[in-house]
C-alpha atoms as a PDB file:
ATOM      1  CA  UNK A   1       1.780  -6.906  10.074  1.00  0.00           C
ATOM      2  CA  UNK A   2      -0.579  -9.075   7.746  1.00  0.00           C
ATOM      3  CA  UNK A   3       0.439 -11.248   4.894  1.00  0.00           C
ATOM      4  CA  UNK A   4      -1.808 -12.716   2.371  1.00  0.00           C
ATOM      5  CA  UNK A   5      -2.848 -13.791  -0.857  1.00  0.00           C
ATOM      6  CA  UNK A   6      -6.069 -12.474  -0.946  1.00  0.00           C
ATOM      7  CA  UNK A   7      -7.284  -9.675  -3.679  1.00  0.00           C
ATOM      8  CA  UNK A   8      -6.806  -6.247  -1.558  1.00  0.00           C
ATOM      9  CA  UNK A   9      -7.529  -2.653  -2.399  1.00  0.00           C
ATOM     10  CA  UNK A  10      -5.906  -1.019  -0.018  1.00  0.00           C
ATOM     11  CA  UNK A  11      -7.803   2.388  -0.105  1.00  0.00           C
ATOM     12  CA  UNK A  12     -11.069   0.215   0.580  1.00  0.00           C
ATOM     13  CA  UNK A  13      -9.064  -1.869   3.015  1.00  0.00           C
ATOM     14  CA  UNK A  14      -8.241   1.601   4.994  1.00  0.00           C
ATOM     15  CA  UNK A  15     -11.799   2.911   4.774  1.00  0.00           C
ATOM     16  CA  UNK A  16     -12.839  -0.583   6.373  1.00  0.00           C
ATOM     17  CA  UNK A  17     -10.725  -0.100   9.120  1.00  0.00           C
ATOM     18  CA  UNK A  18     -11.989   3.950   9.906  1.00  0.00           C
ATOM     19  CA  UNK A  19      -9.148   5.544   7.898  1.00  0.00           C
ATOM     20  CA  UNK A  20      -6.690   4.864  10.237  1.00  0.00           C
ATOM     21  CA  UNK A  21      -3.588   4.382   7.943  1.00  0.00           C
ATOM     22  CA  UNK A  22      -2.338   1.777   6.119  1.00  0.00           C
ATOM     23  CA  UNK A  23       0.686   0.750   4.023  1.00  0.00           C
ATOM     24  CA  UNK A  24       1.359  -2.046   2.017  1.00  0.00           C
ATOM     25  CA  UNK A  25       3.490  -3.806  -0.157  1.00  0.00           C
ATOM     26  CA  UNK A  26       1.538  -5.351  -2.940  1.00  0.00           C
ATOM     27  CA  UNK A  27       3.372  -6.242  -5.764  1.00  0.00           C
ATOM     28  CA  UNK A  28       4.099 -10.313  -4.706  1.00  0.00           C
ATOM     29  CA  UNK A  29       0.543 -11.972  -5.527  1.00  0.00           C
ATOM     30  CA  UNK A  30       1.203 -14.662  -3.105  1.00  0.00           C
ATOM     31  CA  UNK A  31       2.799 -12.618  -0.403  1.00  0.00           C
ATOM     32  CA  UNK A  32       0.863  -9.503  -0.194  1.00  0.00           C
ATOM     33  CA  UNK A  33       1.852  -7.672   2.920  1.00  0.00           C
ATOM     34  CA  UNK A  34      -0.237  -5.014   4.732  1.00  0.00           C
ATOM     35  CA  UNK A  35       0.955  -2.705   7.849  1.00  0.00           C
ATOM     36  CA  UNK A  36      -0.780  -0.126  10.060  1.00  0.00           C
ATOM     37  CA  UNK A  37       1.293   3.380   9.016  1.00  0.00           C
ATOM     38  CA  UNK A  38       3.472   5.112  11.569  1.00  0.00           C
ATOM     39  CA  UNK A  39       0.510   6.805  13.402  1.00  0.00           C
ATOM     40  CA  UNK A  40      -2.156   4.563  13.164  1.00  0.00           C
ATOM     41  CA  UNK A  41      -3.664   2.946  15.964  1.00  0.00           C
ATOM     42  CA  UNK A  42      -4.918  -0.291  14.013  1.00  0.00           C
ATOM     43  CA  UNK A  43      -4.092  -3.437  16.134  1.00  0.00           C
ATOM     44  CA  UNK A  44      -3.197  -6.785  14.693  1.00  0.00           C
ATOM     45  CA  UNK A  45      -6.103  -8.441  15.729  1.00  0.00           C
ATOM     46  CA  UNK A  46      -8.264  -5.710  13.452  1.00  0.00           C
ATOM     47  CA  UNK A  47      -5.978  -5.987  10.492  1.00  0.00           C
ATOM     48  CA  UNK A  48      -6.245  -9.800  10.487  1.00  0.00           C
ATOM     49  CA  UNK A  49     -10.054  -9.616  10.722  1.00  0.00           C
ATOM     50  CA  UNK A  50     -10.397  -6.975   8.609  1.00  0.00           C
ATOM     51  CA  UNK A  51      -8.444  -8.644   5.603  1.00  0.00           C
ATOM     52  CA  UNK A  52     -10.683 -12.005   6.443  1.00  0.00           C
ATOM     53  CA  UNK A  53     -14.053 -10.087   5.777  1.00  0.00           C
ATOM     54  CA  UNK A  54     -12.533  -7.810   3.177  1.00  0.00           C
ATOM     55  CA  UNK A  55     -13.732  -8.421  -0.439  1.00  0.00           C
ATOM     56  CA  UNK A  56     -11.886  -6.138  -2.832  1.00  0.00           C
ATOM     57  CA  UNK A  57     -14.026  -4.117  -5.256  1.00  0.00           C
ATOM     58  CA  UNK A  58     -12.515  -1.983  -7.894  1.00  0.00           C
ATOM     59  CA  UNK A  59     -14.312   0.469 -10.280  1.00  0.00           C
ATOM     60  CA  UNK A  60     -13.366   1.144 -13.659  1.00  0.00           C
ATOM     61  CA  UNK A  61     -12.435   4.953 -13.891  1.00  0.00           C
ATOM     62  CA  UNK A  62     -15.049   6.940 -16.513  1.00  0.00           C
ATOM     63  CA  UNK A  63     -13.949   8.566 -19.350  1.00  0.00           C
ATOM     64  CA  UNK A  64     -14.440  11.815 -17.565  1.00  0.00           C
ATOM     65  CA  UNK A  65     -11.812  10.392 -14.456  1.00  0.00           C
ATOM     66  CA  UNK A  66      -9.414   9.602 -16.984  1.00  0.00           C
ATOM     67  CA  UNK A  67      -9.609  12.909 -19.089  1.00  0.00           C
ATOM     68  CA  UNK A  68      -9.621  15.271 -15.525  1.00  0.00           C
ATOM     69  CA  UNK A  69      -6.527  12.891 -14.709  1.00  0.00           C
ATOM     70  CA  UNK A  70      -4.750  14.020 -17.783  1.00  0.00           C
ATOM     71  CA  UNK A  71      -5.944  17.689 -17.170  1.00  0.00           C
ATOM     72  CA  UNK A  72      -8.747  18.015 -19.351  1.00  0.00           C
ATOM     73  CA  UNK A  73     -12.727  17.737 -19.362  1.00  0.00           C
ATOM     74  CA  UNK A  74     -15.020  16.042 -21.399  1.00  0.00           C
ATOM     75  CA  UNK A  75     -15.781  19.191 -23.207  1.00  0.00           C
ATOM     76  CA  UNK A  76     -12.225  19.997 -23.859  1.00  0.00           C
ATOM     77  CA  UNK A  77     -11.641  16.760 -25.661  1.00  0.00           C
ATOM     78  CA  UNK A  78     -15.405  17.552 -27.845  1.00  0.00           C
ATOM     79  CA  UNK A  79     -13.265  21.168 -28.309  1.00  0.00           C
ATOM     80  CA  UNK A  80      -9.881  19.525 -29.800  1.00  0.00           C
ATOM     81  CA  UNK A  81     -12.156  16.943 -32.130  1.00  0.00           C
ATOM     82  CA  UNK A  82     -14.598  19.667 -33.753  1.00  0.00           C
ATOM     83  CA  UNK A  83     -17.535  18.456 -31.963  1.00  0.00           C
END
């Protein structure tokens, strides 16, 4: 178990680690706190290093990610406009 206050994306934070599993609960800024899943094999001592070196980076979703999250392309929305 890891607590901190640093900026994490967890997904990146997993991927750091090999993919091994994580869990988290994120939502106090201050108190962030970050757990190897049931069957992961991530010790504390990676965890805590791996949180140390980790520098959150977060991309902005296109246009296209947020129309294929809603179900729909880029030529569907051209479609419904006349385009």
């Amino acid at each position: 178990m890891a607590i901190t206050n640093k900026e994490i994306n967890l997904s990146q934070l997993d991927a750091e680690l090999g993919g091994k599993g994580l869990i988290a609960d994120l939502n106090d800024a201050s108190k962030k706190l970050i757990l190897p899943s049931e069957n992961s094999d991530v010790t504390e001592a990676q965890l805590e290093a791996a949180i140390a070196a980790h520098v959150a980076q977060f991309t902005e979703p296109s246009v296209a990610d947020k129309l294929a999250a809603a179900g729909l392309s880029v030529n569907d929305l051209k479609a419904a406009l006349g385009l």
